[in-house]
Protein backbone atom coordinates (compact mmCIF):
# COMPACT_ATOMS: atom_id res chain seq x y z
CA UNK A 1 72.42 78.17 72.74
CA UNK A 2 75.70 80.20 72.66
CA UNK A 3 79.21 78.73 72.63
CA UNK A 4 79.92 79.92 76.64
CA UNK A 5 76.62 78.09 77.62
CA UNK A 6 77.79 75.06 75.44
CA UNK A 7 80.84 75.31 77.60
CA UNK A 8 79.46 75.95 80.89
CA UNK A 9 77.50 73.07 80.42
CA UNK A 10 80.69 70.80 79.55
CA UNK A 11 82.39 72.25 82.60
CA UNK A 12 79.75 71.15 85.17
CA UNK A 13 80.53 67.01 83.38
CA UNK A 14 78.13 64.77 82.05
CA UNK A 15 74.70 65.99 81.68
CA UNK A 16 75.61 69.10 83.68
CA UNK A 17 74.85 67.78 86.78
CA UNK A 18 78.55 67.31 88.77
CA UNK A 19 81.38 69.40 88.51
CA UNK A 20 84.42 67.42 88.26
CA UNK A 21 86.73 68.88 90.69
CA UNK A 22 83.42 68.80 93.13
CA UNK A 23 83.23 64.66 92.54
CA UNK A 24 86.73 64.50 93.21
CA UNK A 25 86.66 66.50 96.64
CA UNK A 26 83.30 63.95 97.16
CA UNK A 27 85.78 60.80 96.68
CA UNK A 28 88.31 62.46 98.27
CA UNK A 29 85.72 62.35 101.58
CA UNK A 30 84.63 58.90 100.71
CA UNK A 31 88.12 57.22 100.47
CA UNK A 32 89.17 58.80 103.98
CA UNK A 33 85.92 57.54 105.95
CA UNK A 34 86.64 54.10 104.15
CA UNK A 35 90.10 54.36 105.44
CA UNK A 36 89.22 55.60 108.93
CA UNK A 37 86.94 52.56 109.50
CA UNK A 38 88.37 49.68 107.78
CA UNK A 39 92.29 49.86 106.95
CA UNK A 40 93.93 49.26 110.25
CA UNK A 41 96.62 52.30 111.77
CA UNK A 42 95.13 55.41 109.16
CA UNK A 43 93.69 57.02 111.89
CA UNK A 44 96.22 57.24 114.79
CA UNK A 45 97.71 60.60 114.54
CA UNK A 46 101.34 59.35 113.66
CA UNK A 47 100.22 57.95 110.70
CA UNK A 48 98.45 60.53 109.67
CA UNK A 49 101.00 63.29 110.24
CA UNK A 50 103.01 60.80 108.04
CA UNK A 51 100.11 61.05 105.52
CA UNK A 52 100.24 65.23 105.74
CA UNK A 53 103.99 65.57 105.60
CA UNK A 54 104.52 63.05 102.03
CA UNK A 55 101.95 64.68 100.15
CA UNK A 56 102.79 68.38 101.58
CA UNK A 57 106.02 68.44 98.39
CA UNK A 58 103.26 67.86 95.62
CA UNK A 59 100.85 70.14 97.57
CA UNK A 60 103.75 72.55 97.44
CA UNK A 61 104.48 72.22 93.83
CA UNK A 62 100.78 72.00 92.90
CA UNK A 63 99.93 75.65 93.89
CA UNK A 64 101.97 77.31 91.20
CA UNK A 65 101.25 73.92 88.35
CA UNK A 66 98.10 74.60 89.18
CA UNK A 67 98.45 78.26 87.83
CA UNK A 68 100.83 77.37 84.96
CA UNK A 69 98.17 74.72 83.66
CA UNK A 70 95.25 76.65 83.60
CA UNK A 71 97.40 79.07 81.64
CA UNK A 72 98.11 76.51 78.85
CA UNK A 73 101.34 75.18 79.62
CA UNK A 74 103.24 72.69 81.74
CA UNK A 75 106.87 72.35 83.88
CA UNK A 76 107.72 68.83 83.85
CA UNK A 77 111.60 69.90 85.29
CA UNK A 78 109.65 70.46 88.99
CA UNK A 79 111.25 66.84 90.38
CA UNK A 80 114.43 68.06 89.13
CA UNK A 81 115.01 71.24 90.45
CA UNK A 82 113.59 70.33 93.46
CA UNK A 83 116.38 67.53 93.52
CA UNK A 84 118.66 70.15 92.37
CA UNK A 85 118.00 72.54 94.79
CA UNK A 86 118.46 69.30 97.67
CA UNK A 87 122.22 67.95 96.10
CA UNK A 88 123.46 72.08 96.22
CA UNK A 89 121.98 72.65 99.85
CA UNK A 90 123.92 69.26 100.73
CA UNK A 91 127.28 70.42 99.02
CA UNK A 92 127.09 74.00 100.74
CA UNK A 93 126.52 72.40 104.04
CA UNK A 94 129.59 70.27 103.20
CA UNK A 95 131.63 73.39 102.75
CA UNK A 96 131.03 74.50 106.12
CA UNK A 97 128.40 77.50 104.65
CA UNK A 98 125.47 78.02 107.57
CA UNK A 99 121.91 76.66 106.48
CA UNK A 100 120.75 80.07 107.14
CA UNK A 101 122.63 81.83 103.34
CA UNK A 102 122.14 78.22 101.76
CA UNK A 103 118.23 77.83 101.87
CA UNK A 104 117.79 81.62 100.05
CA UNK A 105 120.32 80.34 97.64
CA UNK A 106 119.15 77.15 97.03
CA UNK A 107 115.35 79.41 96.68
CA UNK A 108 117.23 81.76 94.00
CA UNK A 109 118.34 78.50 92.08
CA UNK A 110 115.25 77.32 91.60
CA UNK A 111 114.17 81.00 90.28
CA UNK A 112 116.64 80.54 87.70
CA UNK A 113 115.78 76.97 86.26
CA UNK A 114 112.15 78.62 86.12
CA UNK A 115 113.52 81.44 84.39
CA UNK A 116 115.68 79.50 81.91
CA UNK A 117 112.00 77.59 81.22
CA UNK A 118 109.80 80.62 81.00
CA UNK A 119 112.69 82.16 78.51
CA UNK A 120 112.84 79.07 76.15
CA UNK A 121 108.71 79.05 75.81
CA UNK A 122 108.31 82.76 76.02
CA UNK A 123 110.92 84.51 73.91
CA UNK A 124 111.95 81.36 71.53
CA UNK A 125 108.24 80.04 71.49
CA UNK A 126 109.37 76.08 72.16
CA UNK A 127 106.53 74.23 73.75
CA UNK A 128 106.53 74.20 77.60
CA UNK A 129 106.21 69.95 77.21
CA UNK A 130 109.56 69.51 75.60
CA UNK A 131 111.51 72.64 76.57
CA UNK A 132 110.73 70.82 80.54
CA UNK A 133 111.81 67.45 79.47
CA UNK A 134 115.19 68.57 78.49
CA UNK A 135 115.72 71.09 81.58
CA UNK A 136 114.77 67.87 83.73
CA UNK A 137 116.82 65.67 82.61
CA UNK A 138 119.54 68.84 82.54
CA UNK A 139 118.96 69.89 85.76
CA UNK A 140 118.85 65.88 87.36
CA UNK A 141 122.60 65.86 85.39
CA UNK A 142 123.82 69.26 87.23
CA UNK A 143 122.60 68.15 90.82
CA UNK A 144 124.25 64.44 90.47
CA UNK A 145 127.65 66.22 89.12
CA UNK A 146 127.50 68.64 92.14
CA UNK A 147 126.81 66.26 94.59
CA UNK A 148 127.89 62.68 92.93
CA UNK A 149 126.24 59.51 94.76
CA UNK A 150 127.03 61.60 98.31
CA UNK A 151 123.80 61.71 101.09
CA UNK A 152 124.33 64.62 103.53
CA UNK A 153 122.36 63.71 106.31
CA UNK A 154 123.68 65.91 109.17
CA UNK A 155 121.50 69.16 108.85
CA UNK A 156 120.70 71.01 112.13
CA UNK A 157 118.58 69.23 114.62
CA UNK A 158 116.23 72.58 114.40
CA UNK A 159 115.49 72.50 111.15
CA UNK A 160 115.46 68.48 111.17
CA UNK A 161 112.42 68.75 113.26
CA UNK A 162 110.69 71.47 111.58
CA UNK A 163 110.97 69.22 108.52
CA UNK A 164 109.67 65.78 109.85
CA UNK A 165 107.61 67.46 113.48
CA UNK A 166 104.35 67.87 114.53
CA UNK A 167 102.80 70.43 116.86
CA UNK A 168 102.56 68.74 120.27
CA UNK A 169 101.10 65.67 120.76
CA UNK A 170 98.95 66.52 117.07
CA UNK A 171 98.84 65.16 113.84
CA UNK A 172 99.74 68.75 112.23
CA UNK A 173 103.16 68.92 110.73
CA UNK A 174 105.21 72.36 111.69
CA UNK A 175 106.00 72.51 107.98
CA UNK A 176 101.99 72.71 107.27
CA UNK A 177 101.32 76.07 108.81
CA UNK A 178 103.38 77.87 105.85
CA UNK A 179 101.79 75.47 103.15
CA UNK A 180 98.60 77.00 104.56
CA UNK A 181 99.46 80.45 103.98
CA UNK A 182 100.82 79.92 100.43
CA UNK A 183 97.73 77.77 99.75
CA UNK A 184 95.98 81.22 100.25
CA UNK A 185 97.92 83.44 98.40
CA UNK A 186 97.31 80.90 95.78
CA UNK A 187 93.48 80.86 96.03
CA UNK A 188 93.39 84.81 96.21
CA UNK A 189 95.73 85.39 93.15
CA UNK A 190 94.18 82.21 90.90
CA UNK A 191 89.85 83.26 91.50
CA UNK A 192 90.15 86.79 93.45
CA UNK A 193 92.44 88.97 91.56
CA UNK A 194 93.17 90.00 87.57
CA UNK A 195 96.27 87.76 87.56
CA UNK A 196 93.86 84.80 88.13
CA UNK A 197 91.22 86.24 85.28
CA UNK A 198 93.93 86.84 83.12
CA UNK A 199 95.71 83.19 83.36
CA UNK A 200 91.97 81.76 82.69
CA UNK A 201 92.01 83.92 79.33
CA UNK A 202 95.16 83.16 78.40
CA UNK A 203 94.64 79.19 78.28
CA UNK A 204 91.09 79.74 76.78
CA UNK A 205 92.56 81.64 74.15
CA UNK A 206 96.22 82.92 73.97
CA UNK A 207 94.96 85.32 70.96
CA UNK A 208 92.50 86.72 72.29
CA UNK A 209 94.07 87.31 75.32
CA UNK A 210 96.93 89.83 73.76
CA UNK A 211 94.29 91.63 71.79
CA UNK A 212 92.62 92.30 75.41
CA UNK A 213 95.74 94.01 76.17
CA UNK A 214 97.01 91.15 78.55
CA UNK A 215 101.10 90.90 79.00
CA UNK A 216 100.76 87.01 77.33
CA UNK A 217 104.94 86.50 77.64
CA UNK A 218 105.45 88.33 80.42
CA UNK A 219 102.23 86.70 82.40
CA UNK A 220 103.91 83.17 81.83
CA UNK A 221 107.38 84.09 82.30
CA UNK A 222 106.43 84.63 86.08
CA UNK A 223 104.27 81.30 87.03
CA UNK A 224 107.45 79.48 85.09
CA UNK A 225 110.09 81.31 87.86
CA UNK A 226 106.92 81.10 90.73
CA UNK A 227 107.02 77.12 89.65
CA UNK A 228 110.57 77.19 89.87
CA UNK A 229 111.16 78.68 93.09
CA UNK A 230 108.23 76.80 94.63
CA UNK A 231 110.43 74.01 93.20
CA UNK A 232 113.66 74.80 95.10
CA UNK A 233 111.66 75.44 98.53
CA UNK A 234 110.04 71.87 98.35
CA UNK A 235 114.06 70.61 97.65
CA UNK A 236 114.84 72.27 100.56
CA UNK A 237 111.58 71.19 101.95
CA UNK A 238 112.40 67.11 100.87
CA UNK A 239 116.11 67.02 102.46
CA UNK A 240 114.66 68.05 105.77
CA UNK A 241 111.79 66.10 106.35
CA UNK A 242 113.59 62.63 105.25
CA UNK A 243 116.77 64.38 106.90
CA UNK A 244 119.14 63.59 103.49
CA UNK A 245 120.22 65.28 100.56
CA UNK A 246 120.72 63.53 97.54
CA UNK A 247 121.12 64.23 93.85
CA UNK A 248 118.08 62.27 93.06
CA UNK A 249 115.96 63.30 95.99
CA UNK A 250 112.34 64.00 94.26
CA UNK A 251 112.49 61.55 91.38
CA UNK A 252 109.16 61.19 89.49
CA UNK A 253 107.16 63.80 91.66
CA UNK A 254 106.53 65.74 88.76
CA UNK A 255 104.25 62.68 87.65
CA UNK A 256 102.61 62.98 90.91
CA UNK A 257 102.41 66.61 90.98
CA UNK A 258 101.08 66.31 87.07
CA UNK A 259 98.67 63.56 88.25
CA UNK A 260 97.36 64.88 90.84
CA UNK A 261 96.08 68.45 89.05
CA UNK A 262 94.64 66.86 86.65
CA UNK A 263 92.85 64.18 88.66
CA UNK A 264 91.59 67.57 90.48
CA UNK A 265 90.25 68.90 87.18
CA UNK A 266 92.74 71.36 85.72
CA UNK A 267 92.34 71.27 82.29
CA UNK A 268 95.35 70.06 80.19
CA UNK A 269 94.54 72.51 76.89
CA UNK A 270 94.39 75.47 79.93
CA UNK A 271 91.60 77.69 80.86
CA UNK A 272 89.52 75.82 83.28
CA UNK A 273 89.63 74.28 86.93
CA UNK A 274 89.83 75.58 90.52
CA UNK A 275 92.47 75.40 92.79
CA UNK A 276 90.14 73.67 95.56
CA UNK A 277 89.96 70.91 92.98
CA UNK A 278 93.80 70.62 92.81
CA UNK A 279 94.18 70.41 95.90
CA UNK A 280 91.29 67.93 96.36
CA UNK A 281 93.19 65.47 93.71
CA UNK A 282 96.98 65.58 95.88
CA UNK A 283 95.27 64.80 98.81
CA UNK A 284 92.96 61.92 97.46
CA UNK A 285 96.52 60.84 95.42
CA UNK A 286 98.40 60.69 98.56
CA UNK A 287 95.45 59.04 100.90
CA UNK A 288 95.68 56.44 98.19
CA UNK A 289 99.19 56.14 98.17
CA UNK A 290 99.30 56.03 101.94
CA UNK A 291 96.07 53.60 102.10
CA UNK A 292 97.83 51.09 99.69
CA UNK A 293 101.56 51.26 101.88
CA UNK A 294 99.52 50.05 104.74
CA UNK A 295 98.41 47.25 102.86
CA UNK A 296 101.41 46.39 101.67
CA UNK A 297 100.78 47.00 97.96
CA UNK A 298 104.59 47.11 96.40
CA UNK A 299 105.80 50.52 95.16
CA UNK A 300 105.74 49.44 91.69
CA UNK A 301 102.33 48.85 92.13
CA UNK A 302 101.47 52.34 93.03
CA UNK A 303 103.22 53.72 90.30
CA UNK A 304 101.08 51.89 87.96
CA UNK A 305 97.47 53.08 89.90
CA UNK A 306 99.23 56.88 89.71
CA UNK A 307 99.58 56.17 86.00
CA UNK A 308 96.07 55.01 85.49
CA UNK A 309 95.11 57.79 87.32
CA UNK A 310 96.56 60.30 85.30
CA UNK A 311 95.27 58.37 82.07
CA UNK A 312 91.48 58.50 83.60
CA UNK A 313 92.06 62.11 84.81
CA UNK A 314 92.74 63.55 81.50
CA UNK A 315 90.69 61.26 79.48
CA UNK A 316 87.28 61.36 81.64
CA UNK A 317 86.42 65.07 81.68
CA UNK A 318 87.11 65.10 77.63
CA UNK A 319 84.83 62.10 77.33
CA UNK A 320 81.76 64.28 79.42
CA UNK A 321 82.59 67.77 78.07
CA UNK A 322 81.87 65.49 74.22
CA UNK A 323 78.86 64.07 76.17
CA UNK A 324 77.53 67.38 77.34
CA UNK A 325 78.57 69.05 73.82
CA UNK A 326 76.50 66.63 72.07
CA UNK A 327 73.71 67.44 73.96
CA UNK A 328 73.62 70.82 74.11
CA UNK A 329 74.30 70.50 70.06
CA UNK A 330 71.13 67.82 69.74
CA UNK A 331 68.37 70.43 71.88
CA UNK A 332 70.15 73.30 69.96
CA UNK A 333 69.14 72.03 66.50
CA UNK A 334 66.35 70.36 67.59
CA UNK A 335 63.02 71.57 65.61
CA UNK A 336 59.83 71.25 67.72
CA UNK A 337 57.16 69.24 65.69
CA UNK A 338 53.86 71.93 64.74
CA UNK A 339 50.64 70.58 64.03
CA UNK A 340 49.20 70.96 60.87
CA UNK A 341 47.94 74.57 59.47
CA UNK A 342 44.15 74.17 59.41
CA UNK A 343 42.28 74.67 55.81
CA UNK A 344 39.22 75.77 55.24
């Protein structure tokens, strides 16, 4: 058995029978008909418009993590410049400037915290994990010193509505319609097109990715500024829908965001997962999160199930690719017993 079958195997989980990111979108369905039949208010369509509209900014971000993962690295600044992008759209609309120049600004922003990240790992070859840590906690400094402990809450009533609406009497946010679209770009770009081939290579094997003649540097340098200004949008994105900018608007949704990829099956080390299976694991996060509000289970709570999720996330698809390693190892090796040579 070859090394790729070895791995095929491991991708499809523990004795090759389930795909991860398949069992996931399985729960996913499980955990909604449990909540549509026994937690009481899920299923009236306020509720779950509510549902749809607080996991749309880690649906947002996911799309380009989701990219930047599979490619072997990781942004954890996305909360920040998110926030960023908020406290700057609040201060401009303090100044009198017209939300129509400050959302393209606060979008160019973010393109420049993601290029300031995809510099530091590209050209200076720092490691994505702590290059992000410090440009979080940078950028989190730079939006409270623009904007201090100030909440702008007065946006216009137009864009207040796209943020927080719904179409008619539905339970489809206005702001879903454009998620949609992006959501396909993403799907087209990650498993239709060479970008998507070429950001599988790279996180199977940076190496032997540049001697294919793949741009390595210049590949990564754009899902950093695509993360980045996907970043900014969801800022802008976060000060509508709960109608108030703040300097620490988006705190901890890049552990969400982080959580919720994995739990879908991205690989951490880079190279496999499917963008379905992303997008599987924010929805099932933010059922959960919304299931467990209507039960009253305390934030605090919550943030220790979306830790334990990320633990289990990363650490059960290791455990079955070992599993389903071992295996194919064991029949690989495995001599098959002959019967004795007759003598005469």
């Amino acid at each position: 058995m070859t090394d790729t079958t070895t791995k095929a195997t491991a991708r499809r989980g523990p004795g090759g029978a389930v795909r991860w990111d398949t069992a996931v979108g399985a729960l996913f369905v499980v955990l909604l008909l449990c909540s549509f039949s026994f937690v009481d208010n899920f299923g009236n369509a306020l509720n779950v418009s509510f549902l749809i509209g607080n996991t749309l900014p880690i649906a947002l971000i996911a799309l380009p993590m989701t990219l930047l993962v599979v490619s072997g690295e990781v942004d954890l600044s996305v909360g920040s410049t998110a926030g960023l992008s908020g406290a700057v759209m609040g201060a401009l609309w303090n100044e009198g400037m017209s939300i129509e120049t400050i959302i393209p600004l606060c979008l160019l922003l973010g393109v420049v915290c993601g290029l300031i990240n995809g510099l530091l790992v590209t050209r200076l070859g720092l490691p994505s994990l702590a290059v992000t840590i410090g440009t979080m906690a940078a950028y989190r400094g730079i939006a409270q010193i623009i904007l201090g402990s100030d909440s702008v809450t007065d946006f216009p009533s137009q864009y207040l509505d796209f943020g927080a609406g719904r179409i008619g009497d539905t339970f489809i946010p206005y702001a879903a319609l454009p998620f949609l679209v992006l959501l396909a770009i993403a799907v087209v770009v990650l498993h239709a097109t060479p970008v998507g081939r070429s950001l599988f290579a790279i996180g199977a094997s940076e190496e032997a990715a540049r001697f294919a003649g793949i741009r390595v540097k210049r590949l990564k340098l754009s899902m950093f500024v695509t993360t980045g200004l996907l970043s900014a949008l969801t800022g802008v994105f976060w000060a509508l829908h709960y109608a108030s900018a703040r300097y620490d608007n988006a705190t901890g949704l890049e552990l969400s965001v982080i959580a919720a990829v994995l739990l879908g099956g991205i690989d951490f080390d880079g190279g496999k997962g499917t963008l379905g299976g992303a997008i599987a694991g924010v929805f099932l996060l933010g059922t959960l999160q919304n299931v467990m509000s209507l039960l009253n289970v305390s934030a605090q709570s919550q943030i220790v199930v979306t830790g334990v999720l990320l633990v289990v996330s990363v650490l059960a698809p290791r455990v079955g690719r070992q599993i389903a390693q071992s295996r194919a190892r064991r029949k690989a090796t495995a001599v098959p017993l002959r019967p004795p040579a007759a003598t005469s």
